[in-house]
N, C-alpha and C. Protein backbone atom coordinates (compact mmCIF):
# COMPACT_ATOMS: atom_id res chain seq x y z
N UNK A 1 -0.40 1.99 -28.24
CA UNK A 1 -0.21 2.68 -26.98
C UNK A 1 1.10 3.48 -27.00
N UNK A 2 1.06 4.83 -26.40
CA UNK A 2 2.31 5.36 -25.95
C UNK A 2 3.56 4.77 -24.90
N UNK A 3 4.60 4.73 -25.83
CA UNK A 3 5.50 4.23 -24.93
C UNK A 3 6.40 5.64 -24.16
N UNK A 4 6.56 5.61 -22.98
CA UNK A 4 7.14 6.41 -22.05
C UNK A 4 8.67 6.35 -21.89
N UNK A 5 9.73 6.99 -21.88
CA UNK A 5 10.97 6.78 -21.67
C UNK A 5 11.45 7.05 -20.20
N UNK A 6 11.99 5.98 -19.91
CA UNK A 6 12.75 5.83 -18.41
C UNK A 6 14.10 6.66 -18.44
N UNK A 7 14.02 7.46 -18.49
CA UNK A 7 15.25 8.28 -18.49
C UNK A 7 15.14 9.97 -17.31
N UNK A 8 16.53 9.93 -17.60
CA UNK A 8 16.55 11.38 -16.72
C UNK A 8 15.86 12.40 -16.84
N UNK A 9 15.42 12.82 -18.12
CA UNK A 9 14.68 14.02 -18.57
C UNK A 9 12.75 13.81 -17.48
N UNK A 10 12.63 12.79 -17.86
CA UNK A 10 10.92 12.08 -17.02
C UNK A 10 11.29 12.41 -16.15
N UNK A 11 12.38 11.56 -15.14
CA UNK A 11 12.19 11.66 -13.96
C UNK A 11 12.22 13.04 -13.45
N UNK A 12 13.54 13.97 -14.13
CA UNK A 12 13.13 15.18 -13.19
C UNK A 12 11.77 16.16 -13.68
N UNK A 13 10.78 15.63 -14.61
CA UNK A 13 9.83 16.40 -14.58
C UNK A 13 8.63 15.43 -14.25
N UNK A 14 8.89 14.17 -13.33
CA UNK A 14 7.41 13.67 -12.48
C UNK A 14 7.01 14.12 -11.55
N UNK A 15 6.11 14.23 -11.46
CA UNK A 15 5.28 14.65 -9.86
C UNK A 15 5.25 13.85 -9.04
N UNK A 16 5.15 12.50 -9.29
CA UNK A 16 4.72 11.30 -8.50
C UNK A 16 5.05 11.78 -6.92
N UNK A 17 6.64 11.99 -6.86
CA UNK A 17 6.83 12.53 -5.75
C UNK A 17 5.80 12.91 -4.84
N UNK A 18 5.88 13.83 -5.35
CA UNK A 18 4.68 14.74 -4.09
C UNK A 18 2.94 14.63 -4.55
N UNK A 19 2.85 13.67 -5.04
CA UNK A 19 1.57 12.98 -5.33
C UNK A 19 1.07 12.66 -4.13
N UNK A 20 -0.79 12.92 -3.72
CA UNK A 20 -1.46 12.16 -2.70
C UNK A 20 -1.34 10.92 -2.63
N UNK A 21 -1.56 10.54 -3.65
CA UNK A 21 -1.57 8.73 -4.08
C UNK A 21 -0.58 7.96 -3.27
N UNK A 22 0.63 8.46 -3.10
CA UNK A 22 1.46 7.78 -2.47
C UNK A 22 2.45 8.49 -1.68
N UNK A 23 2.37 9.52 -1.34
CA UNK A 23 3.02 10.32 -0.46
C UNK A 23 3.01 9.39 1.01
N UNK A 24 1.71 9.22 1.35
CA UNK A 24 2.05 8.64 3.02
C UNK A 24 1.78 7.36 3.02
N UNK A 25 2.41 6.63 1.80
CA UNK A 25 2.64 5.23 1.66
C UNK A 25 3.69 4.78 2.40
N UNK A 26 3.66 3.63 3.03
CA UNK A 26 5.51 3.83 4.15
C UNK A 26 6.06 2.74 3.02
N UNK A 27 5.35 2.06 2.30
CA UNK A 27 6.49 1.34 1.17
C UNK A 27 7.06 2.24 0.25
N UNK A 28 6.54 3.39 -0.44
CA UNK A 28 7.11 4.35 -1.13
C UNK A 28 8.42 5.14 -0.42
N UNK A 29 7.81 5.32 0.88
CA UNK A 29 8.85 6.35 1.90
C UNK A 29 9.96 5.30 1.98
N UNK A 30 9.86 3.88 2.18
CA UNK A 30 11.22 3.07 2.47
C UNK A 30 11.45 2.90 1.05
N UNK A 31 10.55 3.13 -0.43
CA UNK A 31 11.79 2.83 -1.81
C UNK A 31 12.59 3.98 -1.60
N UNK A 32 12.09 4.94 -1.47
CA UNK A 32 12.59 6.45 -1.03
C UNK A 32 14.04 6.34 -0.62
N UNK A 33 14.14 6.04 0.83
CA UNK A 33 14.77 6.18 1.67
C UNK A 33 16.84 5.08 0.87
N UNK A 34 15.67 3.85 0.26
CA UNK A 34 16.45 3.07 -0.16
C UNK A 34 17.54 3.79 -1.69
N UNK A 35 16.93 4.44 -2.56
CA UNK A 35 17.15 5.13 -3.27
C UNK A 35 17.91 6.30 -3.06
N UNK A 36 18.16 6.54 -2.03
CA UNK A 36 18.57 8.20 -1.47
C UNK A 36 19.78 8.34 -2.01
N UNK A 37 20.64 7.38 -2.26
CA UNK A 37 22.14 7.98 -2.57
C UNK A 37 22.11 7.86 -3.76
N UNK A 38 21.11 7.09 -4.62
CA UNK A 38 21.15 6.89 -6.49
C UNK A 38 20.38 8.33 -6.80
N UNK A 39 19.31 8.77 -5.93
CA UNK A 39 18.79 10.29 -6.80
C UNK A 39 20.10 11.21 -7.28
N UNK A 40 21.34 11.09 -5.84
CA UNK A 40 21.93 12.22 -6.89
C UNK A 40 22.77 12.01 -8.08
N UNK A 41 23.23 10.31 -7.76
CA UNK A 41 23.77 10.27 -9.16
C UNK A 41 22.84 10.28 -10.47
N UNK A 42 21.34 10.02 -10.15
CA UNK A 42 20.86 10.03 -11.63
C UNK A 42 21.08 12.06 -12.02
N UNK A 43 20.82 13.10 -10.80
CA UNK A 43 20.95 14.10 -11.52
C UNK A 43 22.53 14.64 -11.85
N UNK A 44 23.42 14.17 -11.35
CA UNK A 44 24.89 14.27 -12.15
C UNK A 44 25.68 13.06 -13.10
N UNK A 45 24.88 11.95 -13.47
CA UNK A 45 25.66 11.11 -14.14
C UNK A 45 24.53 10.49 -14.87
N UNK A 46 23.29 11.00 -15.18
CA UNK A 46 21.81 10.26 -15.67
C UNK A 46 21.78 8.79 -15.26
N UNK A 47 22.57 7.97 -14.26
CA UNK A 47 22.30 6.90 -14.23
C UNK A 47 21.11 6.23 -13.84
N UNK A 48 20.36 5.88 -14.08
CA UNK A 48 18.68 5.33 -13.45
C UNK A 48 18.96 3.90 -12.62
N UNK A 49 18.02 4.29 -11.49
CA UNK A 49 18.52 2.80 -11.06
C UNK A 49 17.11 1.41 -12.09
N UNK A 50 16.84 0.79 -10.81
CA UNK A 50 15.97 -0.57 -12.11
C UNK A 50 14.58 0.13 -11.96
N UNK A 51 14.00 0.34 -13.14
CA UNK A 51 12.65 0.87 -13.02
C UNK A 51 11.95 0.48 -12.08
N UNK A 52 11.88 -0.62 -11.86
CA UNK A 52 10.94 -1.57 -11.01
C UNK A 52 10.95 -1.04 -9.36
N UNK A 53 12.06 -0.81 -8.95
CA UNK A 53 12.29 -0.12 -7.88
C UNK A 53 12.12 1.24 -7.42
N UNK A 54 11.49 2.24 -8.81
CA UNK A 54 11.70 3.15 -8.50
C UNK A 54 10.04 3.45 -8.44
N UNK A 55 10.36 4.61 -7.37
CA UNK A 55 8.92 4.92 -6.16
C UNK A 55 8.58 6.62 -7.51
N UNK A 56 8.19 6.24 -8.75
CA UNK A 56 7.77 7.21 -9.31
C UNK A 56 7.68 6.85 -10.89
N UNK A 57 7.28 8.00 -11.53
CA UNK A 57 7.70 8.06 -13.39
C UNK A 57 6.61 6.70 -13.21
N UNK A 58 5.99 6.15 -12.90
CA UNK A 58 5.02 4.92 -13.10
C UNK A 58 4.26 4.92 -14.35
N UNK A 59 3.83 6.63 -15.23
CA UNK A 59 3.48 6.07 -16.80
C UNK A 59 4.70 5.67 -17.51
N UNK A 60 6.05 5.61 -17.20
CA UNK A 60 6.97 5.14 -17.79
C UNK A 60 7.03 3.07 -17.18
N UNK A 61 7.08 3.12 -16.28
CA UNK A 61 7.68 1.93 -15.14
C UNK A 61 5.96 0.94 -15.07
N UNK A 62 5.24 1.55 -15.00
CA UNK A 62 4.02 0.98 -14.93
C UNK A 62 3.53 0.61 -13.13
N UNK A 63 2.74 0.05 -12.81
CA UNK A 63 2.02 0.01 -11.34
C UNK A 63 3.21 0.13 -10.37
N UNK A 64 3.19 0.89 -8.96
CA UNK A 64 4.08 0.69 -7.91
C UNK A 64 3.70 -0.90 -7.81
N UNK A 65 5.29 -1.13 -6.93
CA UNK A 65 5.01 -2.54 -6.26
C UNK A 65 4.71 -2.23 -5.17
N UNK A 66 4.12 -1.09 -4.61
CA UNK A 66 4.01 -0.68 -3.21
C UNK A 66 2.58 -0.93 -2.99
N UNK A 67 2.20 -1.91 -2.00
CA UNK A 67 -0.06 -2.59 -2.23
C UNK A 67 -0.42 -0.90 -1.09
N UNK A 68 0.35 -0.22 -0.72
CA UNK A 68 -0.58 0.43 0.46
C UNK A 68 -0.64 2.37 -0.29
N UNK A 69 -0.46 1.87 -1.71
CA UNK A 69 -0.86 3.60 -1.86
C UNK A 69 -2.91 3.76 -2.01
N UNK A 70 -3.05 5.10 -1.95
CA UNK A 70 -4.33 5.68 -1.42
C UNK A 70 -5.09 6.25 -2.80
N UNK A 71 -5.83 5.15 -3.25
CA UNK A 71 -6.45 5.71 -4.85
C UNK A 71 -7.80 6.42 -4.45
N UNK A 72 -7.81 6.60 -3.03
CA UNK A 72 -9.27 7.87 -3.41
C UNK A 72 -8.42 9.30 -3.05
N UNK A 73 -7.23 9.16 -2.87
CA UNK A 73 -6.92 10.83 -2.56
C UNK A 73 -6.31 11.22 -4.47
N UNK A 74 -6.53 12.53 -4.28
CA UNK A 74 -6.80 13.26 -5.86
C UNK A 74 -5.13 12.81 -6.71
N UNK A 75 -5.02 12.21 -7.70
CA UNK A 75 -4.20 11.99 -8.63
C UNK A 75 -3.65 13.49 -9.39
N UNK A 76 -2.05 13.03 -9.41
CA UNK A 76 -1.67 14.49 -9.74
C UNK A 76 -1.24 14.11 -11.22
N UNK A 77 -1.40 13.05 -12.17
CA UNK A 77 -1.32 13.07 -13.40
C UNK A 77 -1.80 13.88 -14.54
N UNK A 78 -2.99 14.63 -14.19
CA UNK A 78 -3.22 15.80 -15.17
C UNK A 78 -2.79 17.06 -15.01
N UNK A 79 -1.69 17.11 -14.20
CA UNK A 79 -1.19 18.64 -14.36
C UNK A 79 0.34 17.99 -14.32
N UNK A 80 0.63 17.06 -14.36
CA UNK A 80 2.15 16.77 -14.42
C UNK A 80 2.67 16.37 -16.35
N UNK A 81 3.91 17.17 -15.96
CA UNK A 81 4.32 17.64 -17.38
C UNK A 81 4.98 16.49 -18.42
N UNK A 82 5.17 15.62 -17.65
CA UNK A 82 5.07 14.21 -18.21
C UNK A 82 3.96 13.77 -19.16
N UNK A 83 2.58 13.74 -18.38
CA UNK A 83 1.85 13.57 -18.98
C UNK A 83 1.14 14.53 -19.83
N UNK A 84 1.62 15.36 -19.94
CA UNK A 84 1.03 16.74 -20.38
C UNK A 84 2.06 16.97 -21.68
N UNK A 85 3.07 16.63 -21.95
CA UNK A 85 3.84 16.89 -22.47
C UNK A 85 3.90 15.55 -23.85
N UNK A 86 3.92 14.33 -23.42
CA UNK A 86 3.57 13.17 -24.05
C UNK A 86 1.48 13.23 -24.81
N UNK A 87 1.11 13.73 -23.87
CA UNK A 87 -0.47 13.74 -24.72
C UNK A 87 -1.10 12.29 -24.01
N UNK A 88 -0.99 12.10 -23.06
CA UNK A 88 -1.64 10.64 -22.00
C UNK A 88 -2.73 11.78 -21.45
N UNK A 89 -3.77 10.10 -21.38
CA UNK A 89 -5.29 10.93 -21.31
C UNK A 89 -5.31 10.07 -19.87
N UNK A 90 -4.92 9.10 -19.27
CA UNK A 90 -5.33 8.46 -18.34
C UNK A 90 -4.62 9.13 -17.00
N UNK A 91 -5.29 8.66 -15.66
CA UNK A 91 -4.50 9.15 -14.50
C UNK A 91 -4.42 7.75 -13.44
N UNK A 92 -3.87 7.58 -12.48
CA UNK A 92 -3.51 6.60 -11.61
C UNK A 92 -1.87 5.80 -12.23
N UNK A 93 -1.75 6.09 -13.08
CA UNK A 93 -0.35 5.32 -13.47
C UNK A 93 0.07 4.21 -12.48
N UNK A 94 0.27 4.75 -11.11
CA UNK A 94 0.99 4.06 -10.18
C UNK A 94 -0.13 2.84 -9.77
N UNK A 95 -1.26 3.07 -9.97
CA UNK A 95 -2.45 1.59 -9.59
C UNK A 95 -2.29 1.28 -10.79
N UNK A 96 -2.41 1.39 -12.05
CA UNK A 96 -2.89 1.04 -13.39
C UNK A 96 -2.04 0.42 -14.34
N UNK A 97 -0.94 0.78 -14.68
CA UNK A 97 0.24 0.62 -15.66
C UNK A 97 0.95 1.84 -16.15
N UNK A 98 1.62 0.96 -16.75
CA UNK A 98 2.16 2.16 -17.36
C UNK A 98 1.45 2.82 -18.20
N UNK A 99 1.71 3.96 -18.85
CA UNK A 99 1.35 4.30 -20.63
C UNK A 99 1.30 3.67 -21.51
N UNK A 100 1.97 2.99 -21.92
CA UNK A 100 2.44 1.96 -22.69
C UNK A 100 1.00 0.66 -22.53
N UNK A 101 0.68 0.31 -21.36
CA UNK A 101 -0.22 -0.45 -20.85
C UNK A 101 -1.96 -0.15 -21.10
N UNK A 102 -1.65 1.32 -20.73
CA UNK A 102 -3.20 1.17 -20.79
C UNK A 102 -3.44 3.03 -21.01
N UNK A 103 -2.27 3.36 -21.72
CA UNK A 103 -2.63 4.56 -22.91
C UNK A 103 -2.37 5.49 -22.23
C-alpha cells in the first residue's frame, strides 16, 4: 500500500476542506474552529499539529474521528491533487482509511 506523508506540502494541496463529505459536519467545523490558531503556524513554521486531530489530509491520517460526516454527498478525492499526484485509486479517505490502509 501507498504510504501518504503528513506534512505541509499535503496539507496545503488537500481538498478535504471544502469537501461535501464533511463540510456541514459540526464535529469537523468544531476540529476546525479548535485548530484555528495552528493553521497559520503550520503555513509559516510547517509545524503540524497530531494527525489524529486534524479535520483533513485523511489519505495521509486515515478515517475522521468525526461519526456525523455525509458519505452519499459526492467525494472530492478524484480531482484532489493529493491523490492525483501520489496515483491513489480509492475515494472516501475520511470514512475508509488512510492510503496506506486500503490503497
Amino acid at each position: 500500500m501507498i504510504r501518504i506523508d503528513f506534512n505541509r506540502k499535503n496539507y496545503n494541496r488537500c481538498l478535504c476542506g471544502g469537501c461535501p463529505v464533511n463540510r456541514y459536519s459540526d464535529c469537523v467545523q468544531g476540529q476546525e474552529k479548535m485548530l484555528a490558531g495552528q493553521f497559520e503556524l503550520i503555513e509559516k513554521e510547517e509545524k503540524m499539529p497530531d494527525p489524529k486531530s486534524m479535520p483533513g489530509v485523511y489519505c495521509a491520517v486515515g478515517k475522521s474521528s468525526c461519526h456525523d460526516l455525509d458519505g452519499k454527498k459526492s467525494c472530492l478525492c478524484p480531482a484532489c491533487p493529493v491523490v492525483i499526484t501520489e496515483g491513489l485509486t480509492n475515494n472516501y479517505y475520511c470514512l475508509k482509511g488512510s492510503a496506506e490502509e486500503v490503497g
